[in-house]
N, C-alpha and C. Protein backbone atom coordinates (compact mmCIF):
# COMPACT_ATOMS: atom_id res chain seq x y z
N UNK A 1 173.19 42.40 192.19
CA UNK A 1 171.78 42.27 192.42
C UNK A 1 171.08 43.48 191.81
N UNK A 2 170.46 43.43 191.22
CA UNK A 2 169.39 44.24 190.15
C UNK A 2 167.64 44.62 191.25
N UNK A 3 167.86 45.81 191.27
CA UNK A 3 166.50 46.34 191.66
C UNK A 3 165.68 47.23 191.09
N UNK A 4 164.92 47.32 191.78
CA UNK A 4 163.64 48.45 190.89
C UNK A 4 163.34 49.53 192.07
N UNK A 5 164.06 49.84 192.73
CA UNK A 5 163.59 50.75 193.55
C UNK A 5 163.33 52.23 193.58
N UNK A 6 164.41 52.77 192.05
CA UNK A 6 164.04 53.65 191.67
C UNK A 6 162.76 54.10 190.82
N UNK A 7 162.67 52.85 190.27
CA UNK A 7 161.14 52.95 189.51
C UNK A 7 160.20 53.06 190.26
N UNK A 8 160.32 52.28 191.46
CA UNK A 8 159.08 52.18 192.16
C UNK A 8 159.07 53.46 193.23
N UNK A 9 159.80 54.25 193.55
CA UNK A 9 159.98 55.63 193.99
C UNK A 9 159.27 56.12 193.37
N UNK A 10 159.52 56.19 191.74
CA UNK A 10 158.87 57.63 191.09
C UNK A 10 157.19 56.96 190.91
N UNK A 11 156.97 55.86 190.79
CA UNK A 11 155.63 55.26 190.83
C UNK A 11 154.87 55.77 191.73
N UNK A 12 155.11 55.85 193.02
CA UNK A 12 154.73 56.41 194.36
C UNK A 12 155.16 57.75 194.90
N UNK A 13 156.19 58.40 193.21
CA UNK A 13 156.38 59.56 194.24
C UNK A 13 156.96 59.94 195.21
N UNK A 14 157.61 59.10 195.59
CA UNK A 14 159.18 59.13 196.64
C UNK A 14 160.20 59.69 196.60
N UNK A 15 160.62 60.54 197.02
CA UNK A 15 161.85 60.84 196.63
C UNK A 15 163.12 60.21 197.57
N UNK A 16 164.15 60.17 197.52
CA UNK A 16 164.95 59.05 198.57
C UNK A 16 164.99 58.96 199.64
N UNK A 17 164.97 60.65 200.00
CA UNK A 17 164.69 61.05 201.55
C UNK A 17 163.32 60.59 201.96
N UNK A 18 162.62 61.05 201.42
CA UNK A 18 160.88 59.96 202.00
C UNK A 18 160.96 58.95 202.12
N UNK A 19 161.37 57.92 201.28
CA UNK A 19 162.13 56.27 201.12
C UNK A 19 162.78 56.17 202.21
N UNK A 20 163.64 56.96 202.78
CA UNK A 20 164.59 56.59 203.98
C UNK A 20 163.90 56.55 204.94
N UNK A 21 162.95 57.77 204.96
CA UNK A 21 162.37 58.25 206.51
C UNK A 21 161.53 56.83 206.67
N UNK A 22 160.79 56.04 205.43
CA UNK A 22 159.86 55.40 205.98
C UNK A 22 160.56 53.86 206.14
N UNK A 23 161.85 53.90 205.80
CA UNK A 23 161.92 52.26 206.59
C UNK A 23 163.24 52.64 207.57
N UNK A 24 163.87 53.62 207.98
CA UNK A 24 164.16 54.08 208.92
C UNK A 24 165.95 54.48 208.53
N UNK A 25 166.62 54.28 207.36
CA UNK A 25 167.92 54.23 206.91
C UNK A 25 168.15 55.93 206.40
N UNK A 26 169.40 55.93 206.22
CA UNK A 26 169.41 57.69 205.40
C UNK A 26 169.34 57.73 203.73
N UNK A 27 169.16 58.47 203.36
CA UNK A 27 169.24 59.00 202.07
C UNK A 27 170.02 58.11 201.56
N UNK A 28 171.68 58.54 201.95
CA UNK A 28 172.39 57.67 201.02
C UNK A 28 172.82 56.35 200.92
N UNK A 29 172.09 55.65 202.35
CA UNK A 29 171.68 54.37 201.84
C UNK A 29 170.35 53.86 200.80
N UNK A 30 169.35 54.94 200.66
CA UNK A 30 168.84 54.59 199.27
C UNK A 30 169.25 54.55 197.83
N UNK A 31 170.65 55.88 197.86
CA UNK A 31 170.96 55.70 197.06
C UNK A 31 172.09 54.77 196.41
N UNK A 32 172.64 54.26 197.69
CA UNK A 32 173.70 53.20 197.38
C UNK A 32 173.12 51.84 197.29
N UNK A 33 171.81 51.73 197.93
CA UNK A 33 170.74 50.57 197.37
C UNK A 33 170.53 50.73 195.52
N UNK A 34 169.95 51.90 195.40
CA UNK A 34 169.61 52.51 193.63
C UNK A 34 170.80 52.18 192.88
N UNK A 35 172.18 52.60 193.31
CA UNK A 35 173.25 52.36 192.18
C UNK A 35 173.97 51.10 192.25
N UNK A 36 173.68 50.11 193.54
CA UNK A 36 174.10 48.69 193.64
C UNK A 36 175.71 48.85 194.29
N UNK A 37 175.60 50.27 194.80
CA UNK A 37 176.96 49.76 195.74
C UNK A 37 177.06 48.90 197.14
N UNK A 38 175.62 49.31 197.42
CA UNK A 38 174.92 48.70 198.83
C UNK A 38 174.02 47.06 199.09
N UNK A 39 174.44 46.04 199.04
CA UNK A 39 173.32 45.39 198.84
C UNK A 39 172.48 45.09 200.45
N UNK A 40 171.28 45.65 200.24
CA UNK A 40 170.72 45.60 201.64
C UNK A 40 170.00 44.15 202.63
N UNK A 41 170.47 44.39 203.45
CA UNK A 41 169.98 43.44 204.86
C UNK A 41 168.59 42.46 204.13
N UNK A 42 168.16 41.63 204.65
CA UNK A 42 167.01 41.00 205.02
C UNK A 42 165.67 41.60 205.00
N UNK A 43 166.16 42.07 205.93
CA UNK A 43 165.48 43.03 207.00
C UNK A 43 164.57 44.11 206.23
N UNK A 44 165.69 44.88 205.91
CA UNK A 44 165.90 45.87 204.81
C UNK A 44 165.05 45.52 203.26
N UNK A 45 165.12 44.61 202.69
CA UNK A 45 164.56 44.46 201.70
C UNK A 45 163.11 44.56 202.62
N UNK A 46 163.07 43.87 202.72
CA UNK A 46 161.42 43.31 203.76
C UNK A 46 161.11 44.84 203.58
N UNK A 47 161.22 45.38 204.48
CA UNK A 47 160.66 47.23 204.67
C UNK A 47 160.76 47.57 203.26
N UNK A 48 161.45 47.76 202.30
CA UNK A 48 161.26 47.91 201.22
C UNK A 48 160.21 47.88 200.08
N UNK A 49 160.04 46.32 200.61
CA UNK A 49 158.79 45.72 199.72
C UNK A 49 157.78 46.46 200.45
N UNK A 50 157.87 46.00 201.56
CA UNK A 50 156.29 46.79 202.17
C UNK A 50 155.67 48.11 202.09
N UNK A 51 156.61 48.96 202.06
CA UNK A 51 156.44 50.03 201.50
C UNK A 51 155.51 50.25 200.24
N UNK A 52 155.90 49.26 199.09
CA UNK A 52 155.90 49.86 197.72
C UNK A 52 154.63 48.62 197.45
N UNK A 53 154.53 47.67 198.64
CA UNK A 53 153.23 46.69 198.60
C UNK A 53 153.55 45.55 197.17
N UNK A 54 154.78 45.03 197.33
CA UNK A 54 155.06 44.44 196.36
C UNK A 54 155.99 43.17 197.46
N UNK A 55 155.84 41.64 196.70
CA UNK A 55 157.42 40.72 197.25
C UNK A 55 158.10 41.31 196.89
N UNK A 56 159.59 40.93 198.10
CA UNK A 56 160.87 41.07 197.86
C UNK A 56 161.27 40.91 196.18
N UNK A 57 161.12 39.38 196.14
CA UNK A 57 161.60 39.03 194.56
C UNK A 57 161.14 39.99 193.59
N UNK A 58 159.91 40.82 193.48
CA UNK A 58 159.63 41.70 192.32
C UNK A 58 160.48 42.77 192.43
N UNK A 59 161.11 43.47 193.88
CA UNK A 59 161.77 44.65 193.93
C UNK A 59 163.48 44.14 193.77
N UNK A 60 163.80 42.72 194.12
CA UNK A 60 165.09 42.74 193.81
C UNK A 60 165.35 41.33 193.12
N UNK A 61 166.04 41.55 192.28
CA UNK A 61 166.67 40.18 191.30
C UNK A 61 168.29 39.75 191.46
N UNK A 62 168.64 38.82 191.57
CA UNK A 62 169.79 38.29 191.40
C UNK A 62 170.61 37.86 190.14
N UNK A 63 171.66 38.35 189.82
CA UNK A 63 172.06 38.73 188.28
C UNK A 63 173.48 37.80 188.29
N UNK A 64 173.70 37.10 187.15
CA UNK A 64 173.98 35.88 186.89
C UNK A 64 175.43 35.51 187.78
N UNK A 65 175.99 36.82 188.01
CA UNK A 65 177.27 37.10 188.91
C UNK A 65 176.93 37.11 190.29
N UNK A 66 176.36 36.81 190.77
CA UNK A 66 175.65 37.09 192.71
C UNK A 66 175.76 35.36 192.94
């Protein structure tokens, strides 16, 4: 699964730890979201998007192997 979450960090100025604090996970679950070792919850996307004020589908894509 293919995301944009690092783009949309530096768009807003986020750094991972800010990203974490605001949908409630640690650091290195942002960054294991960013390098695709992690694929996150429901839930999780949801807070994601909201954050960055975008749908789910624009922040995460499904890649031909998923």
């Amino acid at each position: 699964m293919k995301n944009s979450i690092k783009i949309e960090r530096a768009r807003h100025n986020l750094t991972q730890g800010d990203l974490a604090d605001k949908v409630g996970v640690s650091r290195q679950t942002i960054n294991s979201i960013e390098t695709k070792k992690y694929i996150p919850s429901a839930v999780l996307a949801l807070k994601l998007a909201k954050v960055f004020e975008m749908k789910v589908d624009d922040l995460f894509e499904l890649e031909e192997d998923d």
